[in-house]
Protein backbone atom coordinates (compact mmCIF):
# COMPACT_ATOMS: atom_id res chain seq x y z
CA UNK A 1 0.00 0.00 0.00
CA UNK A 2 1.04 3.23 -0.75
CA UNK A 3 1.59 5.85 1.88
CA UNK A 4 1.30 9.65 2.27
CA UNK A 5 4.27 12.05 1.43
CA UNK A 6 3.87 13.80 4.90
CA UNK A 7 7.06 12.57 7.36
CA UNK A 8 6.38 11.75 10.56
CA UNK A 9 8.53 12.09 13.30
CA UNK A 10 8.20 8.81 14.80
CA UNK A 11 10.01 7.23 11.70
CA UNK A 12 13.14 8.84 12.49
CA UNK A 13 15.89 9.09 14.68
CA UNK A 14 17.71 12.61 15.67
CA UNK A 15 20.25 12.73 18.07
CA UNK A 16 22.39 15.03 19.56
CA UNK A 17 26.39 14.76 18.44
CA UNK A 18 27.11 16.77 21.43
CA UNK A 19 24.90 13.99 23.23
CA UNK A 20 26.85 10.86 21.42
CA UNK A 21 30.58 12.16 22.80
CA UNK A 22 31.22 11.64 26.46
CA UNK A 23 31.87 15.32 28.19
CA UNK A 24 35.73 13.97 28.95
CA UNK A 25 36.63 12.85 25.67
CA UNK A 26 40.30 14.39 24.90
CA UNK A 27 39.06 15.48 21.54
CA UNK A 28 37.09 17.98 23.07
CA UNK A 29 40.35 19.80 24.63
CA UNK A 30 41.53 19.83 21.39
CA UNK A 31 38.61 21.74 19.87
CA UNK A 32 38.70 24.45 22.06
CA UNK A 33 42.24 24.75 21.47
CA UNK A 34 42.03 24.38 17.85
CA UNK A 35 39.00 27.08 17.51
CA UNK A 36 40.81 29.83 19.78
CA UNK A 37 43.63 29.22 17.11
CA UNK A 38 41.13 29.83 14.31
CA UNK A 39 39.37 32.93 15.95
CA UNK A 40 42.62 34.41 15.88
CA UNK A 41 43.88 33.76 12.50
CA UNK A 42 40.15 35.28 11.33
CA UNK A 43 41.77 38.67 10.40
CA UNK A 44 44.43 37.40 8.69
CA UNK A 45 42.26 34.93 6.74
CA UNK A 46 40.19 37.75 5.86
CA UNK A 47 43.41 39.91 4.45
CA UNK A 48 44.43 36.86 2.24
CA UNK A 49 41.21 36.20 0.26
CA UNK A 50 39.57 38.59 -2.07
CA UNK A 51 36.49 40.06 -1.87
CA UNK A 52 35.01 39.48 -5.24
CA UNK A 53 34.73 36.36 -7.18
CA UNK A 54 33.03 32.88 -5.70
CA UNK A 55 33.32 31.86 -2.15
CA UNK A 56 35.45 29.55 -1.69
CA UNK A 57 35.88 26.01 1.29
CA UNK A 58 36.99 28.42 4.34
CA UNK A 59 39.98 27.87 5.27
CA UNK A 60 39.38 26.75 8.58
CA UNK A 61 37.58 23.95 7.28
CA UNK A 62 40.57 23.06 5.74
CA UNK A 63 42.85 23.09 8.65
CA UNK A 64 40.05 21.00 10.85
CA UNK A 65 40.01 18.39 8.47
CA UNK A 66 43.67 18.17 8.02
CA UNK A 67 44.20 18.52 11.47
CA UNK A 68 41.59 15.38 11.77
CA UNK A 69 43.74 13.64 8.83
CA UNK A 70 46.92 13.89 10.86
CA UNK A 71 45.18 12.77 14.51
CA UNK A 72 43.55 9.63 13.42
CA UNK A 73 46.22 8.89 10.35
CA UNK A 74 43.83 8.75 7.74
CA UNK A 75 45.97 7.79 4.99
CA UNK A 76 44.16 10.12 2.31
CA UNK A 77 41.72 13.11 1.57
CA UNK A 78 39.55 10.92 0.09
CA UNK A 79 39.53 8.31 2.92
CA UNK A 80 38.86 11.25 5.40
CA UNK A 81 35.77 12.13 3.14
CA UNK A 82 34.35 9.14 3.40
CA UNK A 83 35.24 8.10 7.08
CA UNK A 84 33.17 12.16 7.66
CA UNK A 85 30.00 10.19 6.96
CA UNK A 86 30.06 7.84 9.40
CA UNK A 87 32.52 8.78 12.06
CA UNK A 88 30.47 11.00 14.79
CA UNK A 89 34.08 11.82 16.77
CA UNK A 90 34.81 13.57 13.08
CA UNK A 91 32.05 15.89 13.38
């Protein structure tokens, strides 16, 4: 039988990351560190990109996930794309 189009929310599951990753977990320290870092390379960041043209993947972004790459020795860009799907710690 064919059912509505309306989506319950009964048939699905949200959780939390924040929720999923215990409050003592040593990646945590390592955010905070890592996104003081960031906050004060903003300026700078700002001074190296233009203003016109397309955006572009911020560069903190970039660091994050290489920063990720190095931590858990994820062999390849590619590898750490697919491990983002399914690795909550990642997120």
């Amino acid at each position: 039988m064919r059912g509505t189009g309306e989506a319950t929310g009964s048939l699905f599951s949200y959780v939390d990351l924040e929720e999923r990753i215990p409050a003592r977990h040593p990646l945590r320290g390592v955010r905070r560190i890592v996104n003081e870092a960031l906050a004060s390379l903003d300026a700078e960041f700002d001074r190296l990109y233009a203003a016109e043209g397309g955006p572009s993947i911020a560069p903190e972004r970039l660091l994050r996930a290489s920063l990720i790459q190095i931590l858990f020795s994820v062999r390849s860009e590619r590898q750490l794309m697919e491990q983002m799907h399914y690795n909550l710690l990642f997120r």
